[in-house]
Protein backbone atom coordinates (compact mmCIF):
# COMPACT_ATOMS: atom_id res chain seq x y z
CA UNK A 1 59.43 84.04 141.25
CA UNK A 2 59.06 82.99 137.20
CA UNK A 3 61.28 80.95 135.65
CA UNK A 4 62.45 82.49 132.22
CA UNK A 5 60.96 81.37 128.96
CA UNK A 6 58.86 79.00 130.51
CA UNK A 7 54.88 78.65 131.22
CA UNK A 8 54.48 78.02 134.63
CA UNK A 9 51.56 78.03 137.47
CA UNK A 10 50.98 80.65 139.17
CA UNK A 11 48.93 80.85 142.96
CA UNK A 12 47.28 84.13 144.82
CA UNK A 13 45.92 83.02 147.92
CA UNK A 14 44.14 85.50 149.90
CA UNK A 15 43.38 85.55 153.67
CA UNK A 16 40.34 87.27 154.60
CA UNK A 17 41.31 87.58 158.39
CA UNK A 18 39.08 88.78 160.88
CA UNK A 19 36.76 90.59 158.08
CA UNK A 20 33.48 89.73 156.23
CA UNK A 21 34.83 90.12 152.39
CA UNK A 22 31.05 91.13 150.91
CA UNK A 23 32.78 91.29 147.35
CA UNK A 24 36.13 91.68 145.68
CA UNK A 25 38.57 91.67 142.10
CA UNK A 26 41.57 90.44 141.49
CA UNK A 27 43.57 91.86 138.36
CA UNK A 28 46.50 90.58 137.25
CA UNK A 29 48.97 92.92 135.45
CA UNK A 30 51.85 91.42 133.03
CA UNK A 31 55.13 93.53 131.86
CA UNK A 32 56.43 93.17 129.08
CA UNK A 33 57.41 89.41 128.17
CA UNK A 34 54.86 88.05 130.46
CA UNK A 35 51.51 86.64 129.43
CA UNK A 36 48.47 85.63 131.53
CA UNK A 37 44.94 83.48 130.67
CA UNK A 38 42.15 83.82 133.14
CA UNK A 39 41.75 80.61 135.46
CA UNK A 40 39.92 77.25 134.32
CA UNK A 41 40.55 77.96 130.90
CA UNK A 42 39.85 75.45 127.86
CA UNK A 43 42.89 73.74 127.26
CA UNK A 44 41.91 73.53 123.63
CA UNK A 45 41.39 77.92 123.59
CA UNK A 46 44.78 78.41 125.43
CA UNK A 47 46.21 80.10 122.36
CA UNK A 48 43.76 82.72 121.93
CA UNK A 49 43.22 83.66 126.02
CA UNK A 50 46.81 84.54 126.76
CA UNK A 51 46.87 88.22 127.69
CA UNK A 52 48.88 91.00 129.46
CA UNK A 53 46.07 91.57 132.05
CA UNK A 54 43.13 89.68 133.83
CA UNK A 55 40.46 90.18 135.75
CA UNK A 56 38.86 87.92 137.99
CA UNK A 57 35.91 88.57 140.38
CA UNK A 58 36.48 87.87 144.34
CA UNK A 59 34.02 85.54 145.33
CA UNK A 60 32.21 87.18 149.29
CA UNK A 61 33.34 84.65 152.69
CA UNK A 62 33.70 85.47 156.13
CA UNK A 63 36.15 85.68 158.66
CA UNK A 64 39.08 83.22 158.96
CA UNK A 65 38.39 82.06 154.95
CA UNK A 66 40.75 81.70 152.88
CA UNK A 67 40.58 81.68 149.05
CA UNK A 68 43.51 80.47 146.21
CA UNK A 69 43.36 81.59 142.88
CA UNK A 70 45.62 79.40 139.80
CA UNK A 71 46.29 80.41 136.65
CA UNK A 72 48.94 80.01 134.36
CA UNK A 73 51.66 82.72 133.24
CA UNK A 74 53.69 82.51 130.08
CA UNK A 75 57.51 84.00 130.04
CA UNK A 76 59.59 84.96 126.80
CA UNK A 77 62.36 86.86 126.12
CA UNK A 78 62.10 90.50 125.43
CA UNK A 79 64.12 92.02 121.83
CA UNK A 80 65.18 94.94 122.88
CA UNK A 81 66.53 98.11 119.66
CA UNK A 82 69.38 99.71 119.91
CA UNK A 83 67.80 103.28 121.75
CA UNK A 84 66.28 101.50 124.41
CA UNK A 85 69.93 99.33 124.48
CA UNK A 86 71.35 102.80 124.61
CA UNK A 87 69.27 104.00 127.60
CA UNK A 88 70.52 101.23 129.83
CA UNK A 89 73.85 101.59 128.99
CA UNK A 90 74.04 98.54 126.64
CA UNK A 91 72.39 96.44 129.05
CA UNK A 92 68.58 96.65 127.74
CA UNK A 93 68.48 92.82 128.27
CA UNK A 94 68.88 93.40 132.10
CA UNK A 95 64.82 94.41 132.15
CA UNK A 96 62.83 92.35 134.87
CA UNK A 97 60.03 90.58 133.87
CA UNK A 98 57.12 91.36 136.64
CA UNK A 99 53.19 90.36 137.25
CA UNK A 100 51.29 92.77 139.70
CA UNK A 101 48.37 91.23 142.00
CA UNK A 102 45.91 94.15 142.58
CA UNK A 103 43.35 92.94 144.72
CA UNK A 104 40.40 95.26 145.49
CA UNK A 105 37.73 94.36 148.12
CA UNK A 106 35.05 95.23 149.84
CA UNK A 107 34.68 94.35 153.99
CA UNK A 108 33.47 94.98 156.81
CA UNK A 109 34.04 94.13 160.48
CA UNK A 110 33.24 90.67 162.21
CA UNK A 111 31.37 92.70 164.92
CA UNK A 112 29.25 94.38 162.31
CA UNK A 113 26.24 92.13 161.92
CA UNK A 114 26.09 91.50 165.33
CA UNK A 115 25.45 95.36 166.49
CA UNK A 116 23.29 95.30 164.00
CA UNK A 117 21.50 93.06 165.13
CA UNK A 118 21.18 94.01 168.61
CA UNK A 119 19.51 96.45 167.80
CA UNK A 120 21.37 100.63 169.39
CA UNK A 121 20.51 102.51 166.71
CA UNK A 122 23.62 102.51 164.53
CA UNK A 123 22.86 103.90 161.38
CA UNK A 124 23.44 101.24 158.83
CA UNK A 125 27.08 102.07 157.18
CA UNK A 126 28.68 100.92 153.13
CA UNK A 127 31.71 98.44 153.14
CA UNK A 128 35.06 99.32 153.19
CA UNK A 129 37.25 99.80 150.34
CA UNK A 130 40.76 98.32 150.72
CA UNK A 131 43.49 97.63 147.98
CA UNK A 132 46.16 94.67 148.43
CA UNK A 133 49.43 94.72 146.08
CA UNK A 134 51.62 91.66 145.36
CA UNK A 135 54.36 91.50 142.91
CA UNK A 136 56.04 88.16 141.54
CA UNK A 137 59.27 88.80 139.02
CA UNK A 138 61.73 86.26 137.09
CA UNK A 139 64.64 85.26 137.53
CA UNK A 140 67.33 86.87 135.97
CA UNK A 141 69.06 83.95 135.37
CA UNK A 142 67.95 80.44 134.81
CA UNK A 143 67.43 77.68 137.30
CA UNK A 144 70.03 76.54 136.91
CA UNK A 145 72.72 77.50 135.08
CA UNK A 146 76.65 75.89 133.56
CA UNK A 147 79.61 76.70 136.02
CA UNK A 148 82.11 74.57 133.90
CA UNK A 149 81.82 71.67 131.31
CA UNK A 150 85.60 69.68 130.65
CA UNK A 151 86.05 66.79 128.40
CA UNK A 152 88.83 64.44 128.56
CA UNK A 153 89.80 61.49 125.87
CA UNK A 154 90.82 58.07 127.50
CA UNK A 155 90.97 54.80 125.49
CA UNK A 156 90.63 54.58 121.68
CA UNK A 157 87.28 56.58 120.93
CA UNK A 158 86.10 57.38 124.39
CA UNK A 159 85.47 60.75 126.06
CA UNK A 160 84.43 61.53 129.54
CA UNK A 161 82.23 64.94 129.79
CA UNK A 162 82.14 66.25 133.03
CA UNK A 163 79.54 69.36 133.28
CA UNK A 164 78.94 71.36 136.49
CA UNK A 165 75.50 72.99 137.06
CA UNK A 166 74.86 75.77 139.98
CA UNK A 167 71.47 76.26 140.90
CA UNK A 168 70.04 79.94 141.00
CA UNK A 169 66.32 78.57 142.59
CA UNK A 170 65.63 80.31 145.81
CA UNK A 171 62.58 77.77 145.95
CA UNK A 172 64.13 73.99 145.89
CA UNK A 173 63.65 71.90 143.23
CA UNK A 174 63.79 68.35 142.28
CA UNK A 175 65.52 67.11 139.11
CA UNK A 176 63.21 64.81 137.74
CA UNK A 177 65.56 63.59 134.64
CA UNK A 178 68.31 64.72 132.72
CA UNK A 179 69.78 64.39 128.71
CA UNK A 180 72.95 65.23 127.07
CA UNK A 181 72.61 65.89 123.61
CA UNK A 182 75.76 65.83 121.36
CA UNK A 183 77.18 66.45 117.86
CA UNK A 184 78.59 64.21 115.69
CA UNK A 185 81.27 62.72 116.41
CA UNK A 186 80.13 62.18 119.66
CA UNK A 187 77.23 60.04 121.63
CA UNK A 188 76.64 58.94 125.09
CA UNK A 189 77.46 55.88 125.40
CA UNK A 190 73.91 52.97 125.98
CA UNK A 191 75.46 52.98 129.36
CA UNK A 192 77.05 56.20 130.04
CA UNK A 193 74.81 57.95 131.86
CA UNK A 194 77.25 57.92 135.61
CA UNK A 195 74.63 59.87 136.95
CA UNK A 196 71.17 57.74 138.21
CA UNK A 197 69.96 57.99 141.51
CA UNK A 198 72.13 60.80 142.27
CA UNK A 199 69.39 63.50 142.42
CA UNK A 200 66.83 62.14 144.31
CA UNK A 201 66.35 65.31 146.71
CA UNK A 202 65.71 68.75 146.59
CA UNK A 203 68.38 71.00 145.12
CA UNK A 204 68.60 74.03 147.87
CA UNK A 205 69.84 77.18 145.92
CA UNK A 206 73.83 78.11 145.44
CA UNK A 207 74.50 73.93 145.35
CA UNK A 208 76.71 73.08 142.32
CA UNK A 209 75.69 69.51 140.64
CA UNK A 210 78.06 67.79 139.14
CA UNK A 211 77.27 65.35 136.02
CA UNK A 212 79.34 62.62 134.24
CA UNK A 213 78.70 61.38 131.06
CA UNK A 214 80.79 58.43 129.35
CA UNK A 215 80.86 59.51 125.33
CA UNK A 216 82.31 57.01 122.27
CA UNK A 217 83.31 58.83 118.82
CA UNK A 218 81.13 57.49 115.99
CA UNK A 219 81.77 57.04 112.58
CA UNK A 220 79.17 59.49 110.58
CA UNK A 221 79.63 57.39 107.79
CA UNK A 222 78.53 54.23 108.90
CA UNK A 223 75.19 54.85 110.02
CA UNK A 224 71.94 54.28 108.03
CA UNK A 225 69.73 56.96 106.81
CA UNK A 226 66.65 54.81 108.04
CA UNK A 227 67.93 54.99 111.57
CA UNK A 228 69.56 58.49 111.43
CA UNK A 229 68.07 60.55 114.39
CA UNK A 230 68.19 64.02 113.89
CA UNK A 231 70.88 65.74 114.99
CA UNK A 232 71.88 69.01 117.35
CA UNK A 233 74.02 71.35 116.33
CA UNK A 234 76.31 71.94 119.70
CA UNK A 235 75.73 70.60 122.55
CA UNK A 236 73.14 70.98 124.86
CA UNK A 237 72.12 69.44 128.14
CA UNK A 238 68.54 68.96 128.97
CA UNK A 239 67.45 69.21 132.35
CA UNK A 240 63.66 68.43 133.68
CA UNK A 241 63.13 70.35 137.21
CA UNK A 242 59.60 69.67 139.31
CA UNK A 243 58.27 71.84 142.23
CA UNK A 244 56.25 71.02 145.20
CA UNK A 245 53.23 71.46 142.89
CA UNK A 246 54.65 68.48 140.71
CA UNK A 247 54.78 71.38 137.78
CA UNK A 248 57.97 70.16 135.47
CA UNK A 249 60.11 72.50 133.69
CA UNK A 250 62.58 72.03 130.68
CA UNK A 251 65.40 73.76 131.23
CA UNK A 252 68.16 73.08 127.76
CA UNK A 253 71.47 74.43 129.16
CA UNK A 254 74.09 74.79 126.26
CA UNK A 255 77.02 73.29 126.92
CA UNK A 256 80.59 74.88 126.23
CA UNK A 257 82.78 71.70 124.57
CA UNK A 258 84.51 73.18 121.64
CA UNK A 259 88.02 72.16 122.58
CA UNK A 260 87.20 68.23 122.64
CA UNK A 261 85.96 69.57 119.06
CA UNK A 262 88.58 70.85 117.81
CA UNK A 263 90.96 68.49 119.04
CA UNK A 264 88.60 65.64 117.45
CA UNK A 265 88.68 67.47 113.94
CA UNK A 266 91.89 68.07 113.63
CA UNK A 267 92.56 63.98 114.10
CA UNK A 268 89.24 64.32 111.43
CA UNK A 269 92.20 65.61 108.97
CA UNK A 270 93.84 62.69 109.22
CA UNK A 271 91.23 60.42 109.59
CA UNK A 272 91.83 59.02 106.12
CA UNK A 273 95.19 58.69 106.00
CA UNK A 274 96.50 55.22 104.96
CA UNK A 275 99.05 53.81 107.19
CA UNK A 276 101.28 51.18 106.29
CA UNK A 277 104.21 49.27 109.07
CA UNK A 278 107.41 47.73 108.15
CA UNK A 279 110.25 46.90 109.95
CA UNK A 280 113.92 47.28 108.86
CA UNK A 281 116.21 44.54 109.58
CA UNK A 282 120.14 44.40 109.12
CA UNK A 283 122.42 41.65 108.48
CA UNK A 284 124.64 42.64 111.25
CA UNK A 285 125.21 44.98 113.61
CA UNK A 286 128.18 46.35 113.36
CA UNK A 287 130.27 47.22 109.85
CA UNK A 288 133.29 49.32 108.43
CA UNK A 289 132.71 52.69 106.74
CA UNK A 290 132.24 52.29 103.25
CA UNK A 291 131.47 48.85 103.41
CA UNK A 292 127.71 47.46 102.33
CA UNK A 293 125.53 46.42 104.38
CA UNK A 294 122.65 44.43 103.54
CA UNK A 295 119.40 45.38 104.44
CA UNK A 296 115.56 44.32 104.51
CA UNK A 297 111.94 45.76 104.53
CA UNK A 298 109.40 43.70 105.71
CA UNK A 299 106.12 45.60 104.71
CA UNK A 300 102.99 44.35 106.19
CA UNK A 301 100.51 46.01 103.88
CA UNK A 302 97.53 44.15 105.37
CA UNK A 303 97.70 47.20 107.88
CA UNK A 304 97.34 49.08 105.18
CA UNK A 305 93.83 51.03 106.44
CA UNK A 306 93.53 54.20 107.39
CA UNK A 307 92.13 55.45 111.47
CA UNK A 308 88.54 55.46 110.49
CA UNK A 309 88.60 52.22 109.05
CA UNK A 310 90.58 50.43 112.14
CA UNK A 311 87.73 52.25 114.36
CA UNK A 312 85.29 50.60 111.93
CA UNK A 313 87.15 46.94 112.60
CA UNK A 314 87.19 48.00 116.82
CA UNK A 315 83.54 48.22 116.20
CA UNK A 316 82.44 45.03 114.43
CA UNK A 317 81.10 47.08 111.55
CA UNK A 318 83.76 46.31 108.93
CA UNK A 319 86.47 44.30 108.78
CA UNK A 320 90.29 45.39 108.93
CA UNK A 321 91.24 43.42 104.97
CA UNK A 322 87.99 44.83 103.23
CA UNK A 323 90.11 48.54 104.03
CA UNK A 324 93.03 47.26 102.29
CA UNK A 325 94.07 48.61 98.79
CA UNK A 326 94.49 45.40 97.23
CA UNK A 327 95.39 45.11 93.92
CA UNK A 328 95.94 48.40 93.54
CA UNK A 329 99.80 49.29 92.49
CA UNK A 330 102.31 51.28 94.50
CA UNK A 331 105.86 52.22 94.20
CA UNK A 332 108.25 52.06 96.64
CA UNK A 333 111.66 54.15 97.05
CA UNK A 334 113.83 53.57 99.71
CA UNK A 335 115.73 56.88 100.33
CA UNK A 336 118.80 57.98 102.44
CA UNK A 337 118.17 61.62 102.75
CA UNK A 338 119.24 62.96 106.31
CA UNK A 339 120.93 59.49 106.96
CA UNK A 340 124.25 58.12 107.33
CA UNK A 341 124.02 55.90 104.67
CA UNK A 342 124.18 55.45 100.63
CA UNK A 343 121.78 53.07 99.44
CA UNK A 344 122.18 50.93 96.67
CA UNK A 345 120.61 47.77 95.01
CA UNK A 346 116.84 48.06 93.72
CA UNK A 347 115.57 50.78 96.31
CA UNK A 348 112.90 51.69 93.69
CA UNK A 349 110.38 49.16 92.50
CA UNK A 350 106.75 48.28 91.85
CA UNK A 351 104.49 46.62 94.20
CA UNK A 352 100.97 45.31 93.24
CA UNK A 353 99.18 43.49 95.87
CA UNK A 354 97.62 40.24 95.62
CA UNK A 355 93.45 40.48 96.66
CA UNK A 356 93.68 37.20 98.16
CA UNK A 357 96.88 38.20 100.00
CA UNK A 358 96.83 36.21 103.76
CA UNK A 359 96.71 38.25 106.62
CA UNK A 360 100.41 37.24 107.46
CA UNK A 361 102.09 37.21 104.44
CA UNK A 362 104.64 39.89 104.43
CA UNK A 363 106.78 41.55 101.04
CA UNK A 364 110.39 41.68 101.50
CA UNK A 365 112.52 44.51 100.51
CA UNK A 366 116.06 44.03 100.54
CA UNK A 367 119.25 46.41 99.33
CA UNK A 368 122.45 47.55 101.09
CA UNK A 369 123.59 50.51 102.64
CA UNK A 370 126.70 51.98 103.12
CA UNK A 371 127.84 53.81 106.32
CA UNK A 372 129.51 56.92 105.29
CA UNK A 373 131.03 57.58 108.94
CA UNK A 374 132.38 56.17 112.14
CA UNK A 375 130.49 55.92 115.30
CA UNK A 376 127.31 54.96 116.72
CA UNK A 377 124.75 55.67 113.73
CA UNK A 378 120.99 56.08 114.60
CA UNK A 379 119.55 57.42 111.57
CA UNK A 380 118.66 54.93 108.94
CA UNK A 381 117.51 54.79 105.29
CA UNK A 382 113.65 55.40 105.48
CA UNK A 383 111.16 53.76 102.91
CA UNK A 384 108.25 55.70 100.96
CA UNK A 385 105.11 54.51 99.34
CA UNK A 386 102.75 56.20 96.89
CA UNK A 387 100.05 55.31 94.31
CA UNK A 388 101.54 54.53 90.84
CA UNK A 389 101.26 57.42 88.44
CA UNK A 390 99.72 56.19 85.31
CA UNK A 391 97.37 57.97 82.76
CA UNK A 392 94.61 55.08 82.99
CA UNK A 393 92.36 56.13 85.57
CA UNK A 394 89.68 53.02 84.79
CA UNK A 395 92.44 50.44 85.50
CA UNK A 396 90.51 47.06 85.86
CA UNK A 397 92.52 46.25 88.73
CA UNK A 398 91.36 49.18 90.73
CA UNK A 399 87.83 50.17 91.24
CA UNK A 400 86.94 53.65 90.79
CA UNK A 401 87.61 54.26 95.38
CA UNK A 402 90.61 53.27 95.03
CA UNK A 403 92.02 54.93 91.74
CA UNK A 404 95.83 55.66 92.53
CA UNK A 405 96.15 59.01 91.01
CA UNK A 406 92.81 60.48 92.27
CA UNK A 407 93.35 63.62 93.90
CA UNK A 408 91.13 63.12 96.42
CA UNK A 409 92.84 60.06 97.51
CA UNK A 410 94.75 60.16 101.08
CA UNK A 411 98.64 59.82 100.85
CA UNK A 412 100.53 56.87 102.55
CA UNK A 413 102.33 57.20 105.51
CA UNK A 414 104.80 54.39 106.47
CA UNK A 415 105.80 53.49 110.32
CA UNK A 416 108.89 51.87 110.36
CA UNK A 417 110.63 50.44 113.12
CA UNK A 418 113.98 50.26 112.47
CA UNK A 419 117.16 48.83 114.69
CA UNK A 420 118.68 50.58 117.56
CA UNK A 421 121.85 51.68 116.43
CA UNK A 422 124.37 50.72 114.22
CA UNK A 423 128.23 50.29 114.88
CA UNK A 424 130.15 51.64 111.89
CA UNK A 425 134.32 51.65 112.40
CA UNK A 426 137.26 54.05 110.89
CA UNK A 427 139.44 52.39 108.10
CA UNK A 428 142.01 50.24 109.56
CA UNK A 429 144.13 50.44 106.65
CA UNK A 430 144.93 53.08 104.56
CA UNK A 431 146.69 53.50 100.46
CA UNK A 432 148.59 56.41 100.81
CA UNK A 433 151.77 58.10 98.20
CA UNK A 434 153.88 61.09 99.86
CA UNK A 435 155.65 63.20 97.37
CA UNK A 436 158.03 65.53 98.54
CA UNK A 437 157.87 69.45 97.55
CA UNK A 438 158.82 72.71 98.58
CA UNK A 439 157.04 74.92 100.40
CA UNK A 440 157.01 77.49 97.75
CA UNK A 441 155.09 75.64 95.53
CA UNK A 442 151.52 75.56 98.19
């Protein structure tokens, strides 16, 4: 059999038997796709011998010889229009590759010479013609071929790729070595490869390999265009098969992995996304309604980076502060929308951090609140930051990245962690004036 799209070795060996072979020819017939060079060809004039046929002249040998003929055979894929699509009933890429062996000789019997020889007047007779067919086709699928591929995330930036491969071979093969190639965001790991020594043997045909590889997520932006390697667009594993003959083949198996993709773009959407924490404290835990309450934000705005650059500080390739937007001013509004509260005090205010802030200094946010009913309350004021609007968009105290009001600049998004609960209690006393009336008068 022929691999598809590859150029591959091909052997006729020919048995002359119990016959004298006195002459013979060999011609080698390519379909469509397939392409043939005569044997012991130049290297250098490979281009300009491939052919759809050869010829090649039988060399005489006596009984019990036997005589092998190599060459090489080229296979590509076939484009097929839309009538001859028609005719197979929209399968024209279903055609079978095949090369025909037509081997025509001349022979005659062993005993020939010898009665000859000896000598009783047999007339002397021609050779006999005899034609031998042999056919070899392709496969009509690959080697081997993808039966699944799965990714799974684990960790902070890691991704395991699992991809099973079922081989189609009715000959065995040996895998000689093996490469996954991947898109950004993703690259094999320097050690990820869970696969060596695994495929030491031959690989029978209908056996299902399975390969792990043990990916990180990158940061594109990071990387130097000096040692930039070019990149693939999807991904594609490349697998190196050898026969018996030691003749290697490249097989590049595309690899199905969109849903790792799309799950790792759509965290790309919120890659840059600044992220701030603070924690809300209360003065107590337990109040009356309509009584204030005081309150307290402690914002940590040294966590002030967004994903990528917290992947970039994981890595060793930036730091977490150089992220920050120091010095740049924000307001902050404390709100009570959706809560059981009314806020009160300064819950509005600017904030301009200092560049030489310390990692563990922390800006305090106090104001009350006001429980506005009874019970067990869960929900709690929640605090907001954005960039302060101002008309000045070359403000000395921001660089040009970092310029508040830019419209391409990410929004802020605040994790708070506020207290459990909070125990609010019914008026024990109450101001009250009856009035008497009639009943006519409601």
């Amino acid at each position: 059999f022929l691999i598809p799209v590859h150029v591959q070795n091909v052997r006729l060996v020919f048995h002359s038997g119990s016959d004298v072979i006195t002459e013979g020819l060999v011609r080698l017939i390519c379909s469509e796709g397939l392409l043939v060079v005569p044997p012991k060809t130049d290297p250098s004039r490979l281009d300009e011998a491939w052919s759809n046929e050869c010829v090649i002249p039988l060399d005489a040998c006596g009984p019990g010889k036997k005589i092998v003929i190599t060459t090489l055979v080229k296979s590509s894929t076939i484009k097929h229009n839309n009538d001859d699509s028609a005719n197979t009933g929209g399968h024209g890429g279903s055609t079978v590759q095949t090369m025909r062996a037509k081997v025509e000789t001349l022979y005659r019997q062993e005993s020939y010479d010898a009665v000859m020889e000896s000598g009783e007047g047999e007339p002397e007779s021609d050779p006999m013609r005899t034609l031998l067919q042999a056919m070899v086709t392709t496969l009509d699928r690959s080697a081997l071929g993808v039966d699944d591929a799965q990714a799974f995330l684990f960790g902070d930036d890691h991704v395991m790729v699992n991809i099973s491969l079922q081989c189609n071979s009715p000959v065995p093969f040996y895998i000689k070595e093996w490469h996954l190639d991947l898109p950004p965001p993703l690259q094999v790991e320097e050690d990820g490869d869970l696969n060596k020594g695994m495929y030491h043997h031959a690989i029978p045909e209908g056996e299902m390999l399975l390969f792990g590889f043990k990916c990180v997520r990158t940061d594109n932006s990071t990387s130097s265009p000096e040692k930039e390697e070019p990149r693939c667009e999807r991904p594609l594993l490349r697998v190196v098969l050898q026969d018996d003959f030691g003749k290697t083949f490249l097989q590049v198996l595309p690899v199905n992995l969109e849903d790792i993709y799309k799950k790792l773009r759509k965290e790309d959407v919120h890659a840059e996304l600044y992220t701030a924490t603070a924690e809300l404290t209360c003065a107590t835990g337990e109040g009356t309604v309509g009584h204030p309450v005081p309150f307290a934000y402690e914002l940590n705005l040294q966590s002030l980076v967004t994903p990528r650059q917290r992947r970039r500080a994981s890595l060793g390739t930036a730091s977490v502060a150089s992220g920050t937007v120091a010095g740049c001013p924000m307001l902050y509004t404390i709100v009570s929308d959706g809560s059981d509260w009314i806020v009160s005090g300064k819950v509005q205010g600017l904030l301009r951090p200092s560049p030489g802030m310390e990692e563990s200094e922390m800006i305090s946010l106090q104001f009350r609140g006001i429980p506005t009913q009874s019970g067990i309350l869960r929900n709690f004021p929640e605090l907001f930051l954005e960039y302060l609007p101002t008309k000045d968009n070359h403000d000395r105290n921001c660089s040009t990245a970092v310029i508040p009001d830019n419209p391409s600049r990410p929004p802020i998004t605040v994790q708070c962690k506020n207290p459990d609960c909070f125990q609010s209690f019914a008026y024990t006393t109450s101001l009250s004036l009856a009035v008497p009336a009639l009943l006519e008068e409601f």
